[in-house]
PDB file of N, CA and C in Angstrom:
ATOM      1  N   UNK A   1    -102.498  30.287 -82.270  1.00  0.00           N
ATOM      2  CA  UNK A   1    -103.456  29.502 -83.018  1.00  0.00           C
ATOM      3  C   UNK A   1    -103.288  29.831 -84.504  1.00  0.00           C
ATOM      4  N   UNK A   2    -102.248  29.393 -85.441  1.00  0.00           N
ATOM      5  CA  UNK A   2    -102.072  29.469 -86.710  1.00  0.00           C
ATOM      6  C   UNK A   2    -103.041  28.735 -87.473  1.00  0.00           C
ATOM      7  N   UNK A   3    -102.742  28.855 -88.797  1.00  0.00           N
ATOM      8  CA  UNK A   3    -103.835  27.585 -89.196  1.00  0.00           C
ATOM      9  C   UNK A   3    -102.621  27.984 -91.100  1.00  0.00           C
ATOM     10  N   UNK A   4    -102.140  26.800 -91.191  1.00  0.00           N
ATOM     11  CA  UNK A   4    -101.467  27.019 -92.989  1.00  0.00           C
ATOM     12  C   UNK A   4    -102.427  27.043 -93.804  1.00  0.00           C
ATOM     13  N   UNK A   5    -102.120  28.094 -94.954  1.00  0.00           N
ATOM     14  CA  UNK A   5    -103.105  28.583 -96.162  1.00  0.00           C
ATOM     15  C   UNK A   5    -103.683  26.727 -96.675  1.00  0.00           C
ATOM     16  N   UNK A   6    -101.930  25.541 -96.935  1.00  0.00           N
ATOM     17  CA  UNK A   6    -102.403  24.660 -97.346  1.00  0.00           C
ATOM     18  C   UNK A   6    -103.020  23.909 -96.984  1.00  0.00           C
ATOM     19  N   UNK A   7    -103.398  23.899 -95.630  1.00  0.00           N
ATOM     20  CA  UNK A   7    -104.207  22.963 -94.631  1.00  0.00           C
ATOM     21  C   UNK A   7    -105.571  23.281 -95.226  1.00  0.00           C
ATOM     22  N   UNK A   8    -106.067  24.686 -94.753  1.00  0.00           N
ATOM     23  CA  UNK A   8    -107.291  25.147 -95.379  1.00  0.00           C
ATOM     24  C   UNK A   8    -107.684  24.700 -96.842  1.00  0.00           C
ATOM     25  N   UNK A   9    -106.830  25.024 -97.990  1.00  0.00           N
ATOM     26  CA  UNK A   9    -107.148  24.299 -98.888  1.00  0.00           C
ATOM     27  C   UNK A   9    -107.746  22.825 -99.087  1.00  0.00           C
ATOM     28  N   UNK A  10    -106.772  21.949 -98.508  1.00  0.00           N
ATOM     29  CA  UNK A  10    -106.444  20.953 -98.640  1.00  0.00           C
ATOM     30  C   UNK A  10    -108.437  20.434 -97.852  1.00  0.00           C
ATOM     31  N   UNK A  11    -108.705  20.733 -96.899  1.00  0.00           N
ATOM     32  CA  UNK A  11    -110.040  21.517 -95.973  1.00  0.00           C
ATOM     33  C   UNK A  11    -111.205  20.932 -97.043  1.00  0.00           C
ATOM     34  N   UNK A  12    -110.536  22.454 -97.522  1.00  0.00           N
ATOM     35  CA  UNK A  12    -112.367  22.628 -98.018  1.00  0.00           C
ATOM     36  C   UNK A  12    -112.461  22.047 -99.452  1.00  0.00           C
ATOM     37  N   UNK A  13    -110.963  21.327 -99.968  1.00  0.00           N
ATOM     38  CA  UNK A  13    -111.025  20.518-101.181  1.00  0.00           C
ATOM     39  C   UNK A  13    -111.945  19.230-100.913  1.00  0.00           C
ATOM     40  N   UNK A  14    -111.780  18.669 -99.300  1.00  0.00           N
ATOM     41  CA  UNK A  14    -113.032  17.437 -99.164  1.00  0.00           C
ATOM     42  C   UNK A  14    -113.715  17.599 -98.734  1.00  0.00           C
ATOM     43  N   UNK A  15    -114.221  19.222 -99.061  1.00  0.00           N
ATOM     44  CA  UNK A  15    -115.917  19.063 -98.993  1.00  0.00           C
ATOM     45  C   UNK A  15    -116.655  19.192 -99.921  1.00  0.00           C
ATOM     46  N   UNK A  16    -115.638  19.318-101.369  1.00  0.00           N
ATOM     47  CA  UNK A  16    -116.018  18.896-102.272  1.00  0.00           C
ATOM     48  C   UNK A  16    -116.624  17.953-102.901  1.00  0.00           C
ATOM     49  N   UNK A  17    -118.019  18.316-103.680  1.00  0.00           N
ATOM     50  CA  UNK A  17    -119.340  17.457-104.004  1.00  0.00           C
ATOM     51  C   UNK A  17    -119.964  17.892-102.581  1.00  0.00           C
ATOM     52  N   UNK A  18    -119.860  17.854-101.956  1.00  0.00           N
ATOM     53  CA  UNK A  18    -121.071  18.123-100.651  1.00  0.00           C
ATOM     54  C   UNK A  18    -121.822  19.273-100.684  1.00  0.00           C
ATOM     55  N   UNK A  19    -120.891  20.501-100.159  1.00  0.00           N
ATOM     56  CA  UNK A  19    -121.597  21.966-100.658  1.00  0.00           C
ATOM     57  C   UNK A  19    -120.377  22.743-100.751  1.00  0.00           C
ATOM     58  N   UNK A  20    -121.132  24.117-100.990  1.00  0.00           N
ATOM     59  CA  UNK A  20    -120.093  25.415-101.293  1.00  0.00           C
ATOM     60  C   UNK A  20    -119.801  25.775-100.066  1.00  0.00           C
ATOM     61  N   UNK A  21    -118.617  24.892 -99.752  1.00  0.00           N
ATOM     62  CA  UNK A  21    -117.970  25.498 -98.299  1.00  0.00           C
ATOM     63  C   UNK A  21    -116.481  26.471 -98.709  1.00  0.00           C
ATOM     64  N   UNK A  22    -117.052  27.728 -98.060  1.00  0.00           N
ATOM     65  CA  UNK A  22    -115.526  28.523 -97.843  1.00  0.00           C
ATOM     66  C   UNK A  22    -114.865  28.930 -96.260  1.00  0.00           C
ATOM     67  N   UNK A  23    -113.727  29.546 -96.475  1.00  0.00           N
ATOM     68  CA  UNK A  23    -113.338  29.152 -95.219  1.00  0.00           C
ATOM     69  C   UNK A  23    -112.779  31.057 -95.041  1.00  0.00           C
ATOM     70  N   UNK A  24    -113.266  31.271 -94.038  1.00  0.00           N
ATOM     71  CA  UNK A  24    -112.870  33.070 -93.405  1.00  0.00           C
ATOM     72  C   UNK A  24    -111.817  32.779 -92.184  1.00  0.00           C
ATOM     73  N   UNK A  25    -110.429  33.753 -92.714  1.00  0.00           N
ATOM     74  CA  UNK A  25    -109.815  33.530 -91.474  1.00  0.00           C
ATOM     75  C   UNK A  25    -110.070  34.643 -90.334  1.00  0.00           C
ATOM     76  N   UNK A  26    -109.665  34.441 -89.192  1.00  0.00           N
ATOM     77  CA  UNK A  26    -110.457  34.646 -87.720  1.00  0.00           C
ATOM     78  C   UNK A  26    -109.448  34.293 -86.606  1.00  0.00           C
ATOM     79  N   UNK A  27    -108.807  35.363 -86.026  1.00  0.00           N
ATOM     80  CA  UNK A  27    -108.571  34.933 -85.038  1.00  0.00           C
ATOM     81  C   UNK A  27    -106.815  34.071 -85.051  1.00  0.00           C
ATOM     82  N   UNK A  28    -106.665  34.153 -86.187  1.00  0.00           N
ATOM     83  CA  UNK A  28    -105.173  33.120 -86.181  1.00  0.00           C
ATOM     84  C   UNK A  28    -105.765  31.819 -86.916  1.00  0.00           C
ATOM     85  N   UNK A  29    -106.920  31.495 -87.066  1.00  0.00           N
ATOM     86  CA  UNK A  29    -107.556  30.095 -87.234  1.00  0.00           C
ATOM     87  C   UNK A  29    -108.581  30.718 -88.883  1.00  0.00           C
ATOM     88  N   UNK A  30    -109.549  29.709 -88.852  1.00  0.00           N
ATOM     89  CA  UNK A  30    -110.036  29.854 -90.063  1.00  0.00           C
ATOM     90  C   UNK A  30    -111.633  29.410 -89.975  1.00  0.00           C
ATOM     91  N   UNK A  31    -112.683  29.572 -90.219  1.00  0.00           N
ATOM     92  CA  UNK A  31    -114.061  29.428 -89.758  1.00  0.00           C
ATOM     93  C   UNK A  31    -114.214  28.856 -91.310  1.00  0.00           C
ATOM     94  N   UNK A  32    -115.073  27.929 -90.723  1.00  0.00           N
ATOM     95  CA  UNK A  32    -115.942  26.797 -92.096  1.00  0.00           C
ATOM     96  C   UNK A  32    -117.140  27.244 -92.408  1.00  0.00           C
ATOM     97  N   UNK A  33    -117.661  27.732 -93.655  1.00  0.00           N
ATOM     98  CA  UNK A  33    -119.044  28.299 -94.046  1.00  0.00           C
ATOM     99  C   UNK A  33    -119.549  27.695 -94.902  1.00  0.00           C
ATOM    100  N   UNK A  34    -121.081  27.203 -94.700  1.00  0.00           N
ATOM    101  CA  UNK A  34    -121.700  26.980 -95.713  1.00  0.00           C
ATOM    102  C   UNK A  34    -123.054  27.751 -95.948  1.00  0.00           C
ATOM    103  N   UNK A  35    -123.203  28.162 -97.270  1.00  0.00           N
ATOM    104  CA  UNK A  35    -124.711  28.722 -96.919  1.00  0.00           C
ATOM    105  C   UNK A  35    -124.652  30.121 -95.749  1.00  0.00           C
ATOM    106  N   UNK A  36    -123.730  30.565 -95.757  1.00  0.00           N
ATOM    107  CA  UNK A  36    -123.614  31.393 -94.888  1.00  0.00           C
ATOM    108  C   UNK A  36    -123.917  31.507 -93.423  1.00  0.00           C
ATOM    109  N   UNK A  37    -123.233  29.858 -92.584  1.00  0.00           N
ATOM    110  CA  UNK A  37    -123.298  29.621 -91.449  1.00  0.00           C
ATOM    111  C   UNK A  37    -122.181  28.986 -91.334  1.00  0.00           C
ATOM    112  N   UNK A  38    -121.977  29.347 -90.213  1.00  0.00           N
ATOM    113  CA  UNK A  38    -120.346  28.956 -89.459  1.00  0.00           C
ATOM    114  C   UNK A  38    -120.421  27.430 -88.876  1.00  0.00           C
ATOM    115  N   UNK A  39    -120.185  26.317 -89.708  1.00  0.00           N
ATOM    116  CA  UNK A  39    -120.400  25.029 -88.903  1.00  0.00           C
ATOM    117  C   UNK A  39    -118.916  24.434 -88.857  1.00  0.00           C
ATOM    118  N   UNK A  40    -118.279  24.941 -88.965  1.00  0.00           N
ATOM    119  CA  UNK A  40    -116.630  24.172 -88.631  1.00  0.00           C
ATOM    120  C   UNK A  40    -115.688  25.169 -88.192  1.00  0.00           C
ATOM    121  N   UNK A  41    -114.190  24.576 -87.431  1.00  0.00           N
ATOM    122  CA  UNK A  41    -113.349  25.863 -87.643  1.00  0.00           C
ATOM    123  C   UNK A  41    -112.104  25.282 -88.156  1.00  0.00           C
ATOM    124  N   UNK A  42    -110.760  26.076 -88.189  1.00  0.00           N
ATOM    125  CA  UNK A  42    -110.133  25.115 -88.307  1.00  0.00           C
ATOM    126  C   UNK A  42    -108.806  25.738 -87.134  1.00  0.00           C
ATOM    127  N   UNK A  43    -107.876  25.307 -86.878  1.00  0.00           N
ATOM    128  CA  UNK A  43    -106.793  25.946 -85.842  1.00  0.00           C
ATOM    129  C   UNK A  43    -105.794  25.405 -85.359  1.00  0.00           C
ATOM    130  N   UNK A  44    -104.530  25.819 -85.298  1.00  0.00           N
ATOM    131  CA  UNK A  44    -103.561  25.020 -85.458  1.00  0.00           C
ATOM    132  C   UNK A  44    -103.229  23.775 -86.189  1.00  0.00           C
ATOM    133  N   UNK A  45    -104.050  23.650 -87.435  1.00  0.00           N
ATOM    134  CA  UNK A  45    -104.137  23.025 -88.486  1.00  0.00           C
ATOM    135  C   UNK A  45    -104.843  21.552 -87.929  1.00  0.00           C
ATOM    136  N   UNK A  46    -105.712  21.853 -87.324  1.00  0.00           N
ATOM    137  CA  UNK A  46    -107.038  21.128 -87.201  1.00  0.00           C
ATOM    138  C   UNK A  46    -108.016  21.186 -87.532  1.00  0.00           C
ATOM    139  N   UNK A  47    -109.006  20.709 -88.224  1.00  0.00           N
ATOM    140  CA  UNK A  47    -110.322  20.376 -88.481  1.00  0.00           C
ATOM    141  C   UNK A  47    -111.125  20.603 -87.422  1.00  0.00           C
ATOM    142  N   UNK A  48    -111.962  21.159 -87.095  1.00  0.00           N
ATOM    143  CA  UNK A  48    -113.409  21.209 -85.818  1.00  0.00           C
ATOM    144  C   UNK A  48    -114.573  20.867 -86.616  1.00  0.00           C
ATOM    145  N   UNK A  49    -115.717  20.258 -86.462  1.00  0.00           N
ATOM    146  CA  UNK A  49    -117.107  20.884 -86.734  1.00  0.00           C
ATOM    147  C   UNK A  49    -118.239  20.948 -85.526  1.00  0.00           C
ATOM    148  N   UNK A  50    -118.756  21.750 -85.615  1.00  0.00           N
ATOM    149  CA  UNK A  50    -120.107  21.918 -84.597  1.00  0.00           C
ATOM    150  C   UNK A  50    -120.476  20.862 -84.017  1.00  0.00           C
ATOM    151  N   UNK A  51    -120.791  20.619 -82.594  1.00  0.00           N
ATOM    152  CA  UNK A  51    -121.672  19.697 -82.045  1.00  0.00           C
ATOM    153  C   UNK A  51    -122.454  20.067 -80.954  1.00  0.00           C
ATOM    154  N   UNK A  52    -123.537  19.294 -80.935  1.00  0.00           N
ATOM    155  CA  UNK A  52    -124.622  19.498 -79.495  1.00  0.00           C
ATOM    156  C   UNK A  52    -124.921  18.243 -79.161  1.00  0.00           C
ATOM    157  N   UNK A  53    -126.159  18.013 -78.467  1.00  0.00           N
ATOM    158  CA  UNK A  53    -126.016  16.785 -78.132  1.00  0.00           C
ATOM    159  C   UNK A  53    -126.827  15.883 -78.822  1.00  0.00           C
ATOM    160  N   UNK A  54    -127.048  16.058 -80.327  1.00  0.00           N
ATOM    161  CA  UNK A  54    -127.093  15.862 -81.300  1.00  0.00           C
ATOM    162  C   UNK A  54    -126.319  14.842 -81.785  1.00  0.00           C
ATOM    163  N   UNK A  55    -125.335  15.283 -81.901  1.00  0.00           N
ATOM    164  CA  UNK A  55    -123.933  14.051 -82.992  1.00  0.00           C
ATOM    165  C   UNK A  55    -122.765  14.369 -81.941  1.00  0.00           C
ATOM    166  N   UNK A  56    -122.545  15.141 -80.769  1.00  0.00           N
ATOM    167  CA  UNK A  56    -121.444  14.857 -79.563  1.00  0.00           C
ATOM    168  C   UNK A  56    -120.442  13.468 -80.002  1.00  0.00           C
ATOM    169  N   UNK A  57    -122.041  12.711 -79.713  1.00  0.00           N
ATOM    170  CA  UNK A  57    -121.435  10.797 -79.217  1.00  0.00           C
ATOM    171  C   UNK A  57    -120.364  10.330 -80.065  1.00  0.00           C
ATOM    172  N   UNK A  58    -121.071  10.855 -82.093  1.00  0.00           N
ATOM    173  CA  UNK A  58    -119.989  10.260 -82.342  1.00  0.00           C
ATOM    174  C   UNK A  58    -118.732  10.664 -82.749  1.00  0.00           C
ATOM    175  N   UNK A  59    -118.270  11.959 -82.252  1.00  0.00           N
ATOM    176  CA  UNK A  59    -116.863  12.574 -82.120  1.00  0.00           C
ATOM    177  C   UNK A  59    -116.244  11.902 -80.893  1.00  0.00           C
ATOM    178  N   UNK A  60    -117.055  11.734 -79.677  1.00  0.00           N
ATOM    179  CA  UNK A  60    -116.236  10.908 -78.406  1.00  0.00           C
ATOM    180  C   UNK A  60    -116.200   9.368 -78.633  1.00  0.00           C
ATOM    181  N   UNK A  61    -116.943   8.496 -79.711  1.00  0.00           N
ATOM    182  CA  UNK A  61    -116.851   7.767 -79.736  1.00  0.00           C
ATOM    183  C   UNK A  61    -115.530   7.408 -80.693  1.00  0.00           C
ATOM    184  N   UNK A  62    -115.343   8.108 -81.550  1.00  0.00           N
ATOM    185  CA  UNK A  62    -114.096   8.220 -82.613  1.00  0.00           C
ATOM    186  C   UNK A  62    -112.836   8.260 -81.684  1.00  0.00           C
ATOM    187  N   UNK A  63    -113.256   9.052 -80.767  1.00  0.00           N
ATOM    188  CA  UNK A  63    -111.900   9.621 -79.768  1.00  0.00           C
ATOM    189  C   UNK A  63    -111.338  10.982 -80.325  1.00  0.00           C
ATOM    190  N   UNK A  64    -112.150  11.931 -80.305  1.00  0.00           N
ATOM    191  CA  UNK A  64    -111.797  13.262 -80.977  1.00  0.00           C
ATOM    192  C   UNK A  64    -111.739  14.023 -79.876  1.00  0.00           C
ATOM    193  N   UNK A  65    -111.311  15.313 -80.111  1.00  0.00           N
ATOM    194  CA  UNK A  65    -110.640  15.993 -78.516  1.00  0.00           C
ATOM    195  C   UNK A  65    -111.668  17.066 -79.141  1.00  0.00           C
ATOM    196  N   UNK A  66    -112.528  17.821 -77.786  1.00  0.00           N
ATOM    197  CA  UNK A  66    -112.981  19.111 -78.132  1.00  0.00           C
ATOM    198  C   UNK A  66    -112.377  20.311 -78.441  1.00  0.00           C
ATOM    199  N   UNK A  67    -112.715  20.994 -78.816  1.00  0.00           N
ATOM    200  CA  UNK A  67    -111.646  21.888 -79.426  1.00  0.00           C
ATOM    201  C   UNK A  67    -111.546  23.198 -78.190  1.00  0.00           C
ATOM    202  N   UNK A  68    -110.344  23.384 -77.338  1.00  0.00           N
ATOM    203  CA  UNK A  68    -110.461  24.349 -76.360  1.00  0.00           C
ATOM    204  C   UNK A  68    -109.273  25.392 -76.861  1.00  0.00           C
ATOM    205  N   UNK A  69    -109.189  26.669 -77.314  1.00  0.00           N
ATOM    206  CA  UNK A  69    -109.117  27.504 -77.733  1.00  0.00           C
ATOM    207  C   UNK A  69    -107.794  27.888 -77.155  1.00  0.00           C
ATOM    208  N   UNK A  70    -107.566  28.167 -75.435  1.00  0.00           N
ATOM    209  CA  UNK A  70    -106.440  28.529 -74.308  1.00  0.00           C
ATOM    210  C   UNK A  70    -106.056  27.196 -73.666  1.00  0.00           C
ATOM    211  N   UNK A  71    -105.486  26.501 -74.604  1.00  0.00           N
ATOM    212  CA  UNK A  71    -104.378  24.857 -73.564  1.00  0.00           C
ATOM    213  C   UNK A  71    -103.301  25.396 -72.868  1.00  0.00           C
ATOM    214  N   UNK A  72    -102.960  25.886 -73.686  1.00  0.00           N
ATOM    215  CA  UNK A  72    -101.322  26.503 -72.493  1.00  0.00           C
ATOM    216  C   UNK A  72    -101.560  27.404 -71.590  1.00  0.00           C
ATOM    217  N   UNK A  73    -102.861  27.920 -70.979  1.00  0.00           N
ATOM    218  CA  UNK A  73    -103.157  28.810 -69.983  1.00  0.00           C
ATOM    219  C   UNK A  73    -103.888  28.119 -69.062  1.00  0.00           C
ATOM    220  N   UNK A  74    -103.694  26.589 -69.171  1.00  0.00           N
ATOM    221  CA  UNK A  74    -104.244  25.858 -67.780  1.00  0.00           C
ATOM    222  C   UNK A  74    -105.886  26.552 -67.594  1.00  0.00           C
ATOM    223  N   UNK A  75    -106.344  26.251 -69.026  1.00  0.00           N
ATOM    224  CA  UNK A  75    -108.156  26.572 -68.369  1.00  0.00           C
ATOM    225  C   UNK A  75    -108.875  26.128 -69.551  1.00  0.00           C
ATOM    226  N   UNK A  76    -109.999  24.255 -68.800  1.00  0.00           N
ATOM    227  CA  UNK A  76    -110.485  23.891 -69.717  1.00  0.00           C
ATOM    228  C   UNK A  76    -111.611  24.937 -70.106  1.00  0.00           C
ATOM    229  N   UNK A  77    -111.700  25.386 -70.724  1.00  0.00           N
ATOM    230  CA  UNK A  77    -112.605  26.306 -71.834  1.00  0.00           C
ATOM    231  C   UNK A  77    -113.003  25.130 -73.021  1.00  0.00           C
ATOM    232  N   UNK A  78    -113.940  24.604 -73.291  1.00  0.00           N
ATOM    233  CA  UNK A  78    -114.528  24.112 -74.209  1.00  0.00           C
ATOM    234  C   UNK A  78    -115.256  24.079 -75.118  1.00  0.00           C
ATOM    235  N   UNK A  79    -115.270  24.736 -76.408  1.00  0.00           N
ATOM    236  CA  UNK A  79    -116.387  24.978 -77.273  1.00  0.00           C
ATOM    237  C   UNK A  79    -117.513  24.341 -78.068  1.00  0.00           C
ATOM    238  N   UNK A  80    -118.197  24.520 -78.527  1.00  0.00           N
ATOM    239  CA  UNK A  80    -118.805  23.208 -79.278  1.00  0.00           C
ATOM    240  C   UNK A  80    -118.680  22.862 -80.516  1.00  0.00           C
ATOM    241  N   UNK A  81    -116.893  22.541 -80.167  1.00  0.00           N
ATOM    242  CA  UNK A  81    -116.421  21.930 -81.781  1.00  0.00           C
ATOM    243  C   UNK A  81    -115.568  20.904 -81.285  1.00  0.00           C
ATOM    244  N   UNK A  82    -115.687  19.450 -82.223  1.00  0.00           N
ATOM    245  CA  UNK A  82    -114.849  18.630 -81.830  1.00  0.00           C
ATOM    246  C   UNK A  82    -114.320  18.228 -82.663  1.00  0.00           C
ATOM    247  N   UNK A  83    -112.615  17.755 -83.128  1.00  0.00           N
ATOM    248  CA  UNK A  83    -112.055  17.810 -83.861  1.00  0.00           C
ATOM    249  C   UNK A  83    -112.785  16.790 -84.863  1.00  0.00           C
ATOM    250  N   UNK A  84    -112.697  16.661 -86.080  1.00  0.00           N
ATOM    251  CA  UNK A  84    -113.117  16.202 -87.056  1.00  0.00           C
ATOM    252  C   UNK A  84    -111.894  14.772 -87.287  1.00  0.00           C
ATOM    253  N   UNK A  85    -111.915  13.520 -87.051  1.00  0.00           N
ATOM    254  CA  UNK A  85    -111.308  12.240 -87.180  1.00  0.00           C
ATOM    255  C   UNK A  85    -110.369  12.252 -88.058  1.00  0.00           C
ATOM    256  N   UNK A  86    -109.458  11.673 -88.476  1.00  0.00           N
ATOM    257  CA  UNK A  86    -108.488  11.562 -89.526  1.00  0.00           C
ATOM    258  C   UNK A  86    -109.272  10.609 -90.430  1.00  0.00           C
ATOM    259  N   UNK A  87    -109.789   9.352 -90.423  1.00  0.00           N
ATOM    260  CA  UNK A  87    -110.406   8.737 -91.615  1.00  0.00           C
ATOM    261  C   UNK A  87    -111.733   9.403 -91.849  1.00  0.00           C
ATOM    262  N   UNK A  88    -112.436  10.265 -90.878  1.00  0.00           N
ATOM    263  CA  UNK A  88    -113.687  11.135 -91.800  1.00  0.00           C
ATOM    264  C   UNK A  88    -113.330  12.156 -92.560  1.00  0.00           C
ATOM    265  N   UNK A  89    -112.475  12.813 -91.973  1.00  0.00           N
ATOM    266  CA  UNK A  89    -111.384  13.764 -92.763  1.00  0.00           C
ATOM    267  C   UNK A  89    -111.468  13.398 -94.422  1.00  0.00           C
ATOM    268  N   UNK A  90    -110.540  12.337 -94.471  1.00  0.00           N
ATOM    269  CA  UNK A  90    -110.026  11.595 -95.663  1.00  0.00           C
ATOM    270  C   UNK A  90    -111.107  10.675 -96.591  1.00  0.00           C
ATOM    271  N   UNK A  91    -112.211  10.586 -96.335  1.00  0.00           N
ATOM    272  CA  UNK A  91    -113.318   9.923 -97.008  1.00  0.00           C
ATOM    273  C   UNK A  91    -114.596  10.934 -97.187  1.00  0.00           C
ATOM    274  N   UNK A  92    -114.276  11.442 -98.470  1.00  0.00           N
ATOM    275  CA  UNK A  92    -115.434  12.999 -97.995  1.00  0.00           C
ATOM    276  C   UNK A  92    -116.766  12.930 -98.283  1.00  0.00           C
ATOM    277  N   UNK A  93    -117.174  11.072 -98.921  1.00  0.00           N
ATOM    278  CA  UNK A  93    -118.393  10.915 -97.950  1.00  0.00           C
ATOM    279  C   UNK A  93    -118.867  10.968 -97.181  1.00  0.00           C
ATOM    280  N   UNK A  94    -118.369  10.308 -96.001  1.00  0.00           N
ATOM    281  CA  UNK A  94    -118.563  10.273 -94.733  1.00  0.00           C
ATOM    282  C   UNK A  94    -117.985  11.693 -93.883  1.00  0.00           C
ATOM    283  N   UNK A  95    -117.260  12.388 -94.948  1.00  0.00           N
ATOM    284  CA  UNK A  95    -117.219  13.904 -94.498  1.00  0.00           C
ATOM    285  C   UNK A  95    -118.369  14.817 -94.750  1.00  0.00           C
ATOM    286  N   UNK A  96    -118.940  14.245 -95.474  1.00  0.00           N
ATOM    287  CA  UNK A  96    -120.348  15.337 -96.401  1.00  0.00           C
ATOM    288  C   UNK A  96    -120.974  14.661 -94.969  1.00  0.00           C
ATOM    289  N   UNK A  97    -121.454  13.313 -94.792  1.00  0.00           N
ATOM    290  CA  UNK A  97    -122.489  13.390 -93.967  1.00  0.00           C
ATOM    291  C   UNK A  97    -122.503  13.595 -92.158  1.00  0.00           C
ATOM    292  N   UNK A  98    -121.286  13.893 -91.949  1.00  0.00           N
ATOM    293  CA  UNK A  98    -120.765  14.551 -90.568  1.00  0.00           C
ATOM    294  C   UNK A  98    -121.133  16.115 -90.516  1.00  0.00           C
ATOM    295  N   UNK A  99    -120.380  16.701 -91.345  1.00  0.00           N
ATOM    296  CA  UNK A  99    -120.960  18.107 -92.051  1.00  0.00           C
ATOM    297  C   UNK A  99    -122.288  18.346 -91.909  1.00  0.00           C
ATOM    298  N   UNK A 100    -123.215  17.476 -92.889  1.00  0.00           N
ATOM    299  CA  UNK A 100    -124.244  17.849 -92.882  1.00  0.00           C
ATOM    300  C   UNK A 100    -125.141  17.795 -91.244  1.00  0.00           C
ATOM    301  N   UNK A 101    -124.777  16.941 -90.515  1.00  0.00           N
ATOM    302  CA  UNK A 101    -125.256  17.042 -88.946  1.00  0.00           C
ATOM    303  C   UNK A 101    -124.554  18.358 -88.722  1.00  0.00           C
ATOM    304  N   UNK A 102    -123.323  18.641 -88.558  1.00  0.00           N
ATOM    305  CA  UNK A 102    -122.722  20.033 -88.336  1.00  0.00           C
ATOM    306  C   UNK A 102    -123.201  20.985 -88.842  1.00  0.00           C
ATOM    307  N   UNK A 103    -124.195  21.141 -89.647  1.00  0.00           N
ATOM    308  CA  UNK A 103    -124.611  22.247 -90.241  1.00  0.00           C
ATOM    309  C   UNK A 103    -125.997  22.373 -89.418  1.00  0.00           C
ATOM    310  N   UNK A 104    -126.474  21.472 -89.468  1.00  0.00           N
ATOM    311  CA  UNK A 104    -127.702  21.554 -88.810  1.00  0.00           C
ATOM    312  C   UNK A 104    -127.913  21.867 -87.603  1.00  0.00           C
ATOM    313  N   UNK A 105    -126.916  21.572 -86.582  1.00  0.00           N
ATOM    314  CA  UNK A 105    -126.611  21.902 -85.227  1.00  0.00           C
ATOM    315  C   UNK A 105    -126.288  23.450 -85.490  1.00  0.00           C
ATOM    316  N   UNK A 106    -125.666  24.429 -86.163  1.00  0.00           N
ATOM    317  CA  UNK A 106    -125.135  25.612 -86.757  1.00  0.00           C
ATOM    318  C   UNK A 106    -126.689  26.120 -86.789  1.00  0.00           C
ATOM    319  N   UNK A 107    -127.089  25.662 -87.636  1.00  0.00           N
ATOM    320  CA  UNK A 107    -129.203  26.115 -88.079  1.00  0.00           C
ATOM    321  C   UNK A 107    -129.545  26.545 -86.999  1.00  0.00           C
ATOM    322  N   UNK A 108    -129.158  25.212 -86.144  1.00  0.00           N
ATOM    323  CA  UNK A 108    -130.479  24.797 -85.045  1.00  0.00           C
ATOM    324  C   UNK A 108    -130.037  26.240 -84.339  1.00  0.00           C
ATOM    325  N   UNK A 109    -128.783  26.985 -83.773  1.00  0.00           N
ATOM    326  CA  UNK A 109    -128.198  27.001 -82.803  1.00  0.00           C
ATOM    327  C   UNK A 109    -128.722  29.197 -83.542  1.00  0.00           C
ATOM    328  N   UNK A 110    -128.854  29.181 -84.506  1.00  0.00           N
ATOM    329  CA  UNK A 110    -129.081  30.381 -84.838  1.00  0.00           C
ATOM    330  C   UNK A 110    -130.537  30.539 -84.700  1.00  0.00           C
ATOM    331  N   UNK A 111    -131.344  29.480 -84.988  1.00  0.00           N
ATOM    332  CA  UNK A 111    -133.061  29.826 -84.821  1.00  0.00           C
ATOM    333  C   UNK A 111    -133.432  30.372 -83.048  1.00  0.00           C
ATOM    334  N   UNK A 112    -132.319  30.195 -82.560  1.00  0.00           N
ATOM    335  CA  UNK A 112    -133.047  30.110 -80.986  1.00  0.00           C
ATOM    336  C   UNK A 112    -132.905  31.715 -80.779  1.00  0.00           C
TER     337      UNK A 112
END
């Protein structure tokens, strides 16, 4: 699970104007922070952000794959991150306001 320095950059350059997102690497991969909560990851130079059943729908409705950690060990393991779209990606409006559900699911998921 690599993740390139320029991917990350490239990352957290469109979440620019939204908030002060930085990115901690972890694991081979790279964790998305804002405000000092973990609402994205990134891994094998993919995008994730947080979901519940909250905003799920519209990562499966995009057609985004959940993000499972062990593929080549034949075991769906599924986390609650689903890859982040290529045109939300690239429009970091509609990246700020995906995020911002991802953050909130992150909130929600620490108050309990």
């Amino acid at each position: 699970m690599a993740v390139s320095d320029e991917f990350v950059d490239y990352v957290i350059d469109q979440f620019m104007g939204w908030g002060d997102v930085s990115a901690r690497k972890m694991f081979g991969g790279a964790g998305l922070y804002c405000d000092g909560m973990m609402f994205g990851l990134i891994a094998d130079d993919v995008a994730y952000l947080k979901v519940d059943d909250s905003n799920r729908e519209d990562f499966v409705r995009a057609g985004a794959s959940a993000f499972n950690p062990y593929p080549e060990k034949d075991k769906s393991v599924v986390m609650s991150y689903y890859e982040i779209p290529a045109d939300v990606l690239e429009d970091r409006e509609l990246l700020g306001k995906w995020a911002e559900r991802a953050l909130a699911v992150a909130r929600k998921k620490k108050k309990r």
